[in-house]
C-alpha atoms as a PDB file:
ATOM      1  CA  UNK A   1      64.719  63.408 109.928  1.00  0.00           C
ATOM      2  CA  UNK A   2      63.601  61.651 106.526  1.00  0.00           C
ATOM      3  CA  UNK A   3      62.720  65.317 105.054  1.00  0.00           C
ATOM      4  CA  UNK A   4      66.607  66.211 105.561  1.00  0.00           C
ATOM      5  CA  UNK A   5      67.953  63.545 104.381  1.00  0.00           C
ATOM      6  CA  UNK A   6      65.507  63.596 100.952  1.00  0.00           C
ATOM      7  CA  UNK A   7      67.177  67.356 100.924  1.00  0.00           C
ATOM      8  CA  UNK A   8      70.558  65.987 101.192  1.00  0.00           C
ATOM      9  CA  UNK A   9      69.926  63.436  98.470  1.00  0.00           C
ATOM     10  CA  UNK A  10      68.483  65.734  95.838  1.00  0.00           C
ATOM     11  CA  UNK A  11      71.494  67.999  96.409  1.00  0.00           C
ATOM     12  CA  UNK A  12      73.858  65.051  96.034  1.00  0.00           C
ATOM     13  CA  UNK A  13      71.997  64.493  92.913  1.00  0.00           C
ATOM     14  CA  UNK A  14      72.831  67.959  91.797  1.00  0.00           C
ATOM     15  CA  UNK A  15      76.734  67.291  92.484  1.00  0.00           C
ATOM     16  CA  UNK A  16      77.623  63.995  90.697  1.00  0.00           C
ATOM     17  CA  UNK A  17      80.727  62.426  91.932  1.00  0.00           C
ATOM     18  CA  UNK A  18      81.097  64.638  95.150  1.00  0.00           C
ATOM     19  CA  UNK A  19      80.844  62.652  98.283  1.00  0.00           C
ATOM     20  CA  UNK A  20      78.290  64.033 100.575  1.00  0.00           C
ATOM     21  CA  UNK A  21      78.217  63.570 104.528  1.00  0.00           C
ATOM     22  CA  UNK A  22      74.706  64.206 105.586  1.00  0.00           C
ATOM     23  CA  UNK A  23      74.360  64.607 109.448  1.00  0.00           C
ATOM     24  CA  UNK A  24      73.395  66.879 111.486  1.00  0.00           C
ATOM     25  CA  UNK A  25      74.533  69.987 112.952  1.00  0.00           C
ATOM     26  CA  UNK A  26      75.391  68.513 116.246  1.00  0.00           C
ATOM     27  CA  UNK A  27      77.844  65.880 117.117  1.00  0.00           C
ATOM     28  CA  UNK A  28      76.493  63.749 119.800  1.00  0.00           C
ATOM     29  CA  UNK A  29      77.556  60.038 121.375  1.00  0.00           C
ATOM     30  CA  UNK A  30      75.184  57.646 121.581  1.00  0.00           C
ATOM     31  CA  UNK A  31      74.286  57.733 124.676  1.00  0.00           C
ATOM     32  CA  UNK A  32      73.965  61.790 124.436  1.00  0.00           C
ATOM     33  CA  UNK A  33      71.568  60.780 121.262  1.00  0.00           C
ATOM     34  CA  UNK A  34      69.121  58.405 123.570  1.00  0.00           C
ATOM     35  CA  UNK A  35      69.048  60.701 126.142  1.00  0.00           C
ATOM     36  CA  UNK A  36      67.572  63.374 123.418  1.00  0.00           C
ATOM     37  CA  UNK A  37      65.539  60.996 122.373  1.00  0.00           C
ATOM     38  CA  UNK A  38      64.184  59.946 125.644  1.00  0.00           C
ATOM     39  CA  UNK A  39      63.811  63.184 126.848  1.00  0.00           C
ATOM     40  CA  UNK A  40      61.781  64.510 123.396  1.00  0.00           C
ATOM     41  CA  UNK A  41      59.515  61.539 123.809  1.00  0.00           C
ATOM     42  CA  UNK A  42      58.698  61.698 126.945  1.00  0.00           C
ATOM     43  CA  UNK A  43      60.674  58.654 128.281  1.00  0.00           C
ATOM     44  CA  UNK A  44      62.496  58.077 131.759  1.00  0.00           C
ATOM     45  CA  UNK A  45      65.778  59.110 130.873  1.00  0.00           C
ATOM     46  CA  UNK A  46      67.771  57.297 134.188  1.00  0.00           C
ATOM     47  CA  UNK A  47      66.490  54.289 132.167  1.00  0.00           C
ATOM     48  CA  UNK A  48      69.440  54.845 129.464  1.00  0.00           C
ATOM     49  CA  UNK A  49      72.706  53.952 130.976  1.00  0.00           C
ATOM     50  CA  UNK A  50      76.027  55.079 129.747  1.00  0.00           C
ATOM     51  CA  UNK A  51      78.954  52.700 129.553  1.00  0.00           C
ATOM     52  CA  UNK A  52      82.192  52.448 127.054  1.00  0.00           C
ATOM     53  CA  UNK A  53      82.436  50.626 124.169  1.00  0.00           C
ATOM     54  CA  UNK A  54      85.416  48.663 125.108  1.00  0.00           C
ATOM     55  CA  UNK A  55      83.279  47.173 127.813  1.00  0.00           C
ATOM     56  CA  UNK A  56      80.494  45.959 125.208  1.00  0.00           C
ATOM     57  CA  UNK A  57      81.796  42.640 123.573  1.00  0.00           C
ATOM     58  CA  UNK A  58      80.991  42.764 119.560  1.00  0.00           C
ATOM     59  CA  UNK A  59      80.792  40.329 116.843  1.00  0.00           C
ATOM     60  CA  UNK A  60      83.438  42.742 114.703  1.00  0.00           C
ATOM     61  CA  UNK A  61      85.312  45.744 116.195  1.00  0.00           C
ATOM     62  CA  UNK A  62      83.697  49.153 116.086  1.00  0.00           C
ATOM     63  CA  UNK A  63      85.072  52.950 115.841  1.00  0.00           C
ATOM     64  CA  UNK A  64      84.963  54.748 118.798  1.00  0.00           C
ATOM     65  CA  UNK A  65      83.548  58.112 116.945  1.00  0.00           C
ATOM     66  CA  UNK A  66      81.055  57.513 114.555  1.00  0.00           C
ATOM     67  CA  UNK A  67      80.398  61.256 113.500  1.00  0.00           C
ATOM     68  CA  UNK A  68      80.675  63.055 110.268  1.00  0.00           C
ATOM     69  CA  UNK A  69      81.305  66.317 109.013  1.00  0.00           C
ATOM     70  CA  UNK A  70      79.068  67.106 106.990  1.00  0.00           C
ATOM     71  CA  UNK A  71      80.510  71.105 106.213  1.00  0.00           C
ATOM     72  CA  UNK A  72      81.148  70.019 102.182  1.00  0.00           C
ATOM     73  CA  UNK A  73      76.935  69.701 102.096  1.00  0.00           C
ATOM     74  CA  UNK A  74      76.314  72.285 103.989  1.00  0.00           C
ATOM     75  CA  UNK A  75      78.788  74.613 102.165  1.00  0.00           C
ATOM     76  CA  UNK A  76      76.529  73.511  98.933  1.00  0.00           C
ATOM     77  CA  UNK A  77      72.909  74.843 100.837  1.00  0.00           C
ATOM     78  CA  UNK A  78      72.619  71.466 103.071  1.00  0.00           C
ATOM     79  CA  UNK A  79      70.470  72.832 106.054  1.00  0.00           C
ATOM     80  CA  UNK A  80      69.576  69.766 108.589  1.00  0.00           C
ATOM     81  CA  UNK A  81      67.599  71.013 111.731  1.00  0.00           C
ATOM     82  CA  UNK A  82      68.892  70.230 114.987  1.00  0.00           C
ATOM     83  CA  UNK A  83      68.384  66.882 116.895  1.00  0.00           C
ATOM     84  CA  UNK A  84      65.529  68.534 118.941  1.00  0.00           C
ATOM     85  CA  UNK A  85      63.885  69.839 116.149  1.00  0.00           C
ATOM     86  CA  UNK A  86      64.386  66.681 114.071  1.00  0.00           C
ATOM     87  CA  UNK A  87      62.756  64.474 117.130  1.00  0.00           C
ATOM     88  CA  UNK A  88      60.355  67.136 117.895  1.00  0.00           C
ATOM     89  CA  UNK A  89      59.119  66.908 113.648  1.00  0.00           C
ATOM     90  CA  UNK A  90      58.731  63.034 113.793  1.00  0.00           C
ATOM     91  CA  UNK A  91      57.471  62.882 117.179  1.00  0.00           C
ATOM     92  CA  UNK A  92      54.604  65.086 115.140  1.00  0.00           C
ATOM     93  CA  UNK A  93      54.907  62.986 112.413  1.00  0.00           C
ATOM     94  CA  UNK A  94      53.915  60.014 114.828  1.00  0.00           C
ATOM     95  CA  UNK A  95      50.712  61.761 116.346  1.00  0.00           C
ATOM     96  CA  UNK A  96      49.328  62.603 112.960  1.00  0.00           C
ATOM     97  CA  UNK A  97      50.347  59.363 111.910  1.00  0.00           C
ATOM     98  CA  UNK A  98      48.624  57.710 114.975  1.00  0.00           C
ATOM     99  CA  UNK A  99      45.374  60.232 114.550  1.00  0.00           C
ATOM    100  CA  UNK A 100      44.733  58.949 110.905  1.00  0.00           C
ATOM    101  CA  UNK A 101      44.841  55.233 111.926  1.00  0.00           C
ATOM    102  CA  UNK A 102      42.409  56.005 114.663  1.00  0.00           C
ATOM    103  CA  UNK A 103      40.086  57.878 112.777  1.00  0.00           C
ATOM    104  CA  UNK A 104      40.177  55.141 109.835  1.00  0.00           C
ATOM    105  CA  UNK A 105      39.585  52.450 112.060  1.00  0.00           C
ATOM    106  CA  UNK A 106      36.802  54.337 113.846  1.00  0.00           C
ATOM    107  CA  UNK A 107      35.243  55.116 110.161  1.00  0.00           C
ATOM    108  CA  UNK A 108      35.303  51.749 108.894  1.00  0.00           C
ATOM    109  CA  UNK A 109      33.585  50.526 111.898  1.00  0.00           C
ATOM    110  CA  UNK A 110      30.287  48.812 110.952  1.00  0.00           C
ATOM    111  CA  UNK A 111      27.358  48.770 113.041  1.00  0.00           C
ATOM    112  CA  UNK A 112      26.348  44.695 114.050  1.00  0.00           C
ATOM    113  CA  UNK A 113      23.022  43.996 112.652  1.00  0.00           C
ATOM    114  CA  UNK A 114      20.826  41.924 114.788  1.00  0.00           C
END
């Protein structure tokens, strides 16, 4: 979530020259991650289908585990919510998002003259 990661940043700012892992508290796979996603969204989740890596062909090879720890931020006051509350804050983020465009569009709306 952007707000967590602006968080992170300013406290990297605050520690020059100390590298700084920000992820979340969770440590998910992929295909864990789209299934959040899909099911915080709304979305058919059987539509998401695992598989392994080593069956995927790539242009360059590819870690197996992507994850971080990110304990050296959070020891220094790093504080990421979760991956449901992160999707659940820009699913909000969306709808108000969504709301303004509407409501702009519907303002600015002129009435044909005949």
């Amino acid at each position: 979530y952007v707000d967590d990661v602006a968080a992170g940043l300013l406290l990297a700012l605050d520690h020059p020259g100390t590298l700084l892992h920000l992820g979340g508290p969770e440590r998910l796979s992929r295909y864990e991650f789209g299934v959040k996603m899909a099911e915080v969204f709304g979305l058919d989740i059987h539509l998401i289908q695992s598989c392994r890596q080593a069956d995927v062909t790539m242009a360059a090879p590819r870690p197996r585990d992507v994850s971080v720890n990110s304990q050296r931020a959070m020891d220094l006051g790093y504080s990421p919510r979760g991956i449901d509350d992160g999707l659940k804050a820009i699913g909000h983020s969306i709808a108000i998002l969504k709301k303004g465009i509407r409501d702009s569009l519907l303002r600015n709306r002129q009435p044909t003259s005949s």
